[in-house]
Every structure is written in C-alpha cells, then in structure tokens.
N, C-alpha and C. Protein backbone atom coordinates (compact mmCIF):
# COMPACT_ATOMS: atom_id res chain seq x y z
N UNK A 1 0.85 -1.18 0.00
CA UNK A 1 0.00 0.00 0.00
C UNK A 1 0.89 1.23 0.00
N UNK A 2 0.60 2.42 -0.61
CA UNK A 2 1.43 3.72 -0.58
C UNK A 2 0.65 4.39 0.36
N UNK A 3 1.44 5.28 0.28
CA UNK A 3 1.28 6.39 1.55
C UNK A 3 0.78 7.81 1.19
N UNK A 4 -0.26 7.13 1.06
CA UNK A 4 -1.29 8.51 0.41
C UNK A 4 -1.49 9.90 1.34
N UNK A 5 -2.47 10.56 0.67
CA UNK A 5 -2.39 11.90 2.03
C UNK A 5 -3.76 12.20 1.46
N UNK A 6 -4.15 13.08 2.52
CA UNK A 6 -5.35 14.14 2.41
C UNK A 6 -6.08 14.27 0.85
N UNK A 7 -5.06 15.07 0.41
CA UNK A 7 -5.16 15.59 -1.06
C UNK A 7 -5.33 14.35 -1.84
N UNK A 8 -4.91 13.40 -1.96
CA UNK A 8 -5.04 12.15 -2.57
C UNK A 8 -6.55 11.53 -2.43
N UNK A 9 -6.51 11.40 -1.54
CA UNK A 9 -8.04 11.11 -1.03
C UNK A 9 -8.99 12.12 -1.41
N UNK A 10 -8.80 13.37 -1.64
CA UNK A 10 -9.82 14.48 -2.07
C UNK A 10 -10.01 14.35 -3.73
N UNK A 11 -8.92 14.13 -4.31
CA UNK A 11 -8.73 14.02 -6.06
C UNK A 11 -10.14 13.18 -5.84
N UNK A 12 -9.64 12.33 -5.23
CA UNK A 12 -10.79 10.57 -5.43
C UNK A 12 -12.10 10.50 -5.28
N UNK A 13 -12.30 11.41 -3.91
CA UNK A 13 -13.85 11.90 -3.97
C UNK A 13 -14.24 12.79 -4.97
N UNK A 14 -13.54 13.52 -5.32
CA UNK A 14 -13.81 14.42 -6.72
C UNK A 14 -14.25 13.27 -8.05
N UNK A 15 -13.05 12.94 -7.83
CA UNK A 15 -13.89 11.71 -9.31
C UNK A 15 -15.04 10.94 -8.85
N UNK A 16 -15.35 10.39 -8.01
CA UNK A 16 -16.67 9.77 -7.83
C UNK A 16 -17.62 10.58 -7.77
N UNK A 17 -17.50 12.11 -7.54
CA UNK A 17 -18.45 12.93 -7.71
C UNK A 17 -18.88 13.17 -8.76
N UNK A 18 -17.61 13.20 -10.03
CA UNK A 18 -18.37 13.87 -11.46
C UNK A 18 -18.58 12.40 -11.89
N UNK A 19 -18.51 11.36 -11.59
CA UNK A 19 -19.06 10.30 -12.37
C UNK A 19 -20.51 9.94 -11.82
N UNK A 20 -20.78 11.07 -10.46
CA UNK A 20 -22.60 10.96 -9.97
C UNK A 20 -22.39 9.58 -8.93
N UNK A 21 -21.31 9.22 -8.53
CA UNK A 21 -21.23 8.31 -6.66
C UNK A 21 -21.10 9.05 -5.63
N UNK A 22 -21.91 8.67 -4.91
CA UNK A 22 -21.61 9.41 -3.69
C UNK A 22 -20.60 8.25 -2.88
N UNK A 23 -19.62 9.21 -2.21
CA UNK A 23 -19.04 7.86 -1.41
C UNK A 23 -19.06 8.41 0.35
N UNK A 24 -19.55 7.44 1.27
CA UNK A 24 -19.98 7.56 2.36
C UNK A 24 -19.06 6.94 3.28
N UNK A 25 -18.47 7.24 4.35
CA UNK A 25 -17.98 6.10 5.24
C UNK A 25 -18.60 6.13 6.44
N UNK A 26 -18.49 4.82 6.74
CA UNK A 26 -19.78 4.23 7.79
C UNK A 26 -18.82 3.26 8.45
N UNK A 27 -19.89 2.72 9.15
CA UNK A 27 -19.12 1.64 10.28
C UNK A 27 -20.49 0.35 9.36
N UNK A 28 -19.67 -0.56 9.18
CA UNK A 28 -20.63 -1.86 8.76
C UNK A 28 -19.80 -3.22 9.19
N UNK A 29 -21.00 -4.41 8.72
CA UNK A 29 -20.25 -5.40 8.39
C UNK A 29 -19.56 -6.26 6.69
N UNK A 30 -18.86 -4.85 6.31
CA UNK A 30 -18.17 -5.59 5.28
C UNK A 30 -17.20 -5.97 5.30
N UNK A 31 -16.78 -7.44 4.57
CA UNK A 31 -15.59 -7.92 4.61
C UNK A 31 -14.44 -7.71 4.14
N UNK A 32 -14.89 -6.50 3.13
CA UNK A 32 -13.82 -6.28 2.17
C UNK A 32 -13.35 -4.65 2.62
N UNK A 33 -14.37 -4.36 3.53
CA UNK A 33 -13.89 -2.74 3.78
C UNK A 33 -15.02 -1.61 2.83
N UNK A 34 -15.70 -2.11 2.18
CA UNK A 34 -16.57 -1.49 1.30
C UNK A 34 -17.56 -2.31 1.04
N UNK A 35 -18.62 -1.46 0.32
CA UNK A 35 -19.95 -2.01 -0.31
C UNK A 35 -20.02 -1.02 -1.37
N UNK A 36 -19.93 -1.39 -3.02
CA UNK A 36 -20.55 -0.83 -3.68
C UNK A 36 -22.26 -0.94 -4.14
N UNK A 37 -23.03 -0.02 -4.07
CA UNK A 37 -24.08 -0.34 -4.76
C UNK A 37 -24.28 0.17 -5.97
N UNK A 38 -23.91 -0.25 -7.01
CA UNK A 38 -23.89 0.48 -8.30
C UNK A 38 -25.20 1.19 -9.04
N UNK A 39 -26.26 0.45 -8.82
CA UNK A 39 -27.58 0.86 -8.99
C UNK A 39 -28.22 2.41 -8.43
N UNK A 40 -27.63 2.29 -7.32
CA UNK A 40 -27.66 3.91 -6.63
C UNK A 40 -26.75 4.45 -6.84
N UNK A 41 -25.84 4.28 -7.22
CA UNK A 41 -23.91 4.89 -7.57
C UNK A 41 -24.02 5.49 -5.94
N UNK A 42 -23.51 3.96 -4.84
CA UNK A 42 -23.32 4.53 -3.83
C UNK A 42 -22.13 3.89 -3.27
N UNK A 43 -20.75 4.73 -2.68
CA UNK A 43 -19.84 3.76 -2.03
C UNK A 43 -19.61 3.69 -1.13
N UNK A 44 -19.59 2.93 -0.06
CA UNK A 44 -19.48 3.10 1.29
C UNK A 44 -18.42 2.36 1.52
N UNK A 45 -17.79 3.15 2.35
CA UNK A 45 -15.83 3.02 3.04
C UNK A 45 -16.03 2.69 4.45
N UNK A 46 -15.60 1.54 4.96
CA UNK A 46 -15.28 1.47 6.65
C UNK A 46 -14.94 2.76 6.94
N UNK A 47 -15.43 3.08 7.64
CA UNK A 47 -15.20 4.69 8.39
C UNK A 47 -13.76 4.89 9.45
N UNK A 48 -13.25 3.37 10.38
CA UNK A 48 -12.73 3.32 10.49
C UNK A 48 -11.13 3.15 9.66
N UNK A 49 -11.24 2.87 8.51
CA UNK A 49 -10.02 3.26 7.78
C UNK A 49 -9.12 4.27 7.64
N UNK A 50 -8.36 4.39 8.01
CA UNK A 50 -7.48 5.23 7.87
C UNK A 50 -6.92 6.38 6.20
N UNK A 51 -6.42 7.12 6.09
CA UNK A 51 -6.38 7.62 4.40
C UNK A 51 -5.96 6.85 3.71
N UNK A 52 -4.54 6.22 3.65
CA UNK A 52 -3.88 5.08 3.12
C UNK A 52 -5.42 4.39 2.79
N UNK A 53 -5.77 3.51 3.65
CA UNK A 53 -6.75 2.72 3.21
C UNK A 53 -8.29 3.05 2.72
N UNK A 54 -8.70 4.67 2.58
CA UNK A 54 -9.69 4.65 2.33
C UNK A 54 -9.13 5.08 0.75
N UNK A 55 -7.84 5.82 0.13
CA UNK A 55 -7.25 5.87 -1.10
C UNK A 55 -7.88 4.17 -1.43
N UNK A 56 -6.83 3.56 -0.84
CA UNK A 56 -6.65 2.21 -1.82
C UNK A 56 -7.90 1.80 -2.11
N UNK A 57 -8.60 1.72 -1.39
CA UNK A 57 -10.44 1.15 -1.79
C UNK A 57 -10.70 1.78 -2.87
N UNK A 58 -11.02 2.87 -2.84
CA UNK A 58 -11.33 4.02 -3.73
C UNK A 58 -10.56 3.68 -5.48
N UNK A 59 -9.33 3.59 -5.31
CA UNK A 59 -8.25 3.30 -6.37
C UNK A 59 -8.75 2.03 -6.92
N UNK A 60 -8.97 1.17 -5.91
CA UNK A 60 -9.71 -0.52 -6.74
C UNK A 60 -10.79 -0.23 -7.13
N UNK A 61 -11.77 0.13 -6.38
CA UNK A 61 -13.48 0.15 -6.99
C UNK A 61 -13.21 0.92 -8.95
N UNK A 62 -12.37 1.96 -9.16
CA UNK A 62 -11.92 2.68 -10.02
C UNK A 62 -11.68 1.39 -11.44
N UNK A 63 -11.49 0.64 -11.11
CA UNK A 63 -11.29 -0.36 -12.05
C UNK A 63 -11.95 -1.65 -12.30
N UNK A 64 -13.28 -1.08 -11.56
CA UNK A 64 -14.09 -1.74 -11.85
C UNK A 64 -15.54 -0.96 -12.12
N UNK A 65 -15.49 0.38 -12.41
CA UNK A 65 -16.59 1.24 -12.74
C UNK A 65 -16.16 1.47 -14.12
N UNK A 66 -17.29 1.49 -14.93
CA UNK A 66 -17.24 1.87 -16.30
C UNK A 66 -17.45 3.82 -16.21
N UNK A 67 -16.53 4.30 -16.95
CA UNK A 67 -16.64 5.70 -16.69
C UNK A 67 -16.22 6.12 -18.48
N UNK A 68 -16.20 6.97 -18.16
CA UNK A 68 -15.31 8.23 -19.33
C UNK A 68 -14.66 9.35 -18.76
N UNK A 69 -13.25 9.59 -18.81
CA UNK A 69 -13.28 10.20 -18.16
C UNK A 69 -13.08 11.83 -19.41
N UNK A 70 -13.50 11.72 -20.96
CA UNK A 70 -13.71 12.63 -21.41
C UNK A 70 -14.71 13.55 -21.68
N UNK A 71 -15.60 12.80 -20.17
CA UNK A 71 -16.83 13.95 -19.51
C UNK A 71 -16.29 14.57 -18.13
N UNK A 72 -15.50 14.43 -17.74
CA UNK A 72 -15.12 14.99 -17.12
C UNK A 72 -15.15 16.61 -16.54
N UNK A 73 -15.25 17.70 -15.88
CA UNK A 73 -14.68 19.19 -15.81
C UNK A 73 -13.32 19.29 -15.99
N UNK A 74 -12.88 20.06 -16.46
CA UNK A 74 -11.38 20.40 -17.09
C UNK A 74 -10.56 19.78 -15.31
N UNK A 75 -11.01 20.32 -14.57
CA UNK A 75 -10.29 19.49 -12.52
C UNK A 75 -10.46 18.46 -12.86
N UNK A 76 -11.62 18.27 -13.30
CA UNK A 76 -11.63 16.54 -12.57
C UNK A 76 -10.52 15.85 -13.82
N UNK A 77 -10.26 16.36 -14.56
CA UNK A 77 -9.24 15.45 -16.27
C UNK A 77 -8.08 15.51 -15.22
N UNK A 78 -7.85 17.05 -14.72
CA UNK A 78 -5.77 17.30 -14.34
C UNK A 78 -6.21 15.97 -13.03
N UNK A 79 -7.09 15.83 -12.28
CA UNK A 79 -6.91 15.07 -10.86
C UNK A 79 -6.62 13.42 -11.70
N UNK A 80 -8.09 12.81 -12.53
CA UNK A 80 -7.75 11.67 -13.34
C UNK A 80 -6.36 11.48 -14.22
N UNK A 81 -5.86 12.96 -15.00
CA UNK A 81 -4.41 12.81 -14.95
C UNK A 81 -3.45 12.01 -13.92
N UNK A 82 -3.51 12.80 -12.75
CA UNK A 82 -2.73 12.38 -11.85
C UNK A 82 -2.95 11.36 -11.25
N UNK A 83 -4.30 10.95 -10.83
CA UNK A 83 -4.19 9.60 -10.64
C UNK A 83 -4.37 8.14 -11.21
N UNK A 84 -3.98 8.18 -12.31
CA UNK A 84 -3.82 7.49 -13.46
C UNK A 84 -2.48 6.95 -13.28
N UNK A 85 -1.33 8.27 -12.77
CA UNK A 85 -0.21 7.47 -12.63
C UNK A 85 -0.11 6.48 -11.18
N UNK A 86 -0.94 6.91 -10.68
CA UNK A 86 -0.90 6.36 -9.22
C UNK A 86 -1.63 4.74 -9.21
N UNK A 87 -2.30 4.92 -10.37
CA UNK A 87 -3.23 3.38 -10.43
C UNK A 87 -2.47 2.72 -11.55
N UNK A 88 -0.94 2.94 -12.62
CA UNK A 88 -0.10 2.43 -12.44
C UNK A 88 1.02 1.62 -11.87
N UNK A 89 1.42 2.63 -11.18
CA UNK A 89 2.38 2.76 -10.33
C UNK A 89 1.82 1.31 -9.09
N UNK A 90 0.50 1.33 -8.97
CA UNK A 90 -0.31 0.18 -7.73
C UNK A 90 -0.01 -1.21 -8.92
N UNK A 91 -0.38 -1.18 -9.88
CA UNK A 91 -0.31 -2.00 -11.02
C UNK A 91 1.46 -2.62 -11.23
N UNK A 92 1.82 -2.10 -11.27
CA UNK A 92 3.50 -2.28 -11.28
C UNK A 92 3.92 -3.02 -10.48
N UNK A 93 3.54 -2.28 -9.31
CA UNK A 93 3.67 -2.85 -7.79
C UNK A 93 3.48 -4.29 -7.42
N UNK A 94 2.32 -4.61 -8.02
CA UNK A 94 1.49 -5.92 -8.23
C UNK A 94 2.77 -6.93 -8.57
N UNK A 95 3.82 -6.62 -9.51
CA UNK A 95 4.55 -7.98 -10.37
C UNK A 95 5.38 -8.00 -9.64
C-alpha cells in the first residue's frame, strides 16, 4: 500500500463525484472494507479506515466502474491525470 495523504483522497472523492457516486464512510459489516451499490452509484468506506486505506479502496473500486473520463470538468481530467499514474504505479507494484 502507498502512503497517500489528504489531497489524494480528495482528487478521489472528486472523481466519484463527477461520475454521480456518492461515497460515504460508515461503520458496517463488510468484509472487504466497502460495499458498492452500483444501482444507486453509492460507495461506502469502513469509516474506520485510515487515508492510506480509504485511497486504496477508492483506487480498486476505479477499475471496476465503467466511466469516461472525457466527460469529465477540465479538474476533474488534471486530478484523473494524476491519478492514473498512481493506479499504475499500484499496477507495477502488483509484479
């Protein structure tokens, strides 16, 4: 896992915003740390997670949502810019 920050975590809620998810953190019983409901475009984050770990959730669900991101607002392209290299860089990491 990297060592995300504040700002990292804000890019991320930004993109789930212009793609119309709301993302919520709560206290539940999920096993994985999340619940997507795609039908409502709703994401809910263990609340107890820390940034590191509410990034990384956020960064996975990302690759598994069908998006565009050439609807985007001109912010939300430079933030998907930037974290594009970051969902690389997790990808890399992987081998």
């Amino acid at each position: 896992m990297g060592n995300y920050t504040k700002r990292t975590l804000e890019k991320l809620e930004h993109i789930y915003k212009e793609m119309d998810y709301t993302v919520r953190y709560e206290k539940g019983n999920f096993q994985s740390g999340y619940c997507l409901v795609e039908h409502q475009k709703v994401v809910v984050v263990n609340k107890f997670f820390e940034v590191d770990g509410r990034v990384q959730v956020l960064l996975d669900l990302l690759s598994t949502i069908e998006f565009n991101p050439d609807q985007f607002s001109e912010e939300g392209k430079k933030y998907w810019s930037s974290l594009r290299s970051l969902l690389k860089a997790e990808t890399v990491g992987e081998d």
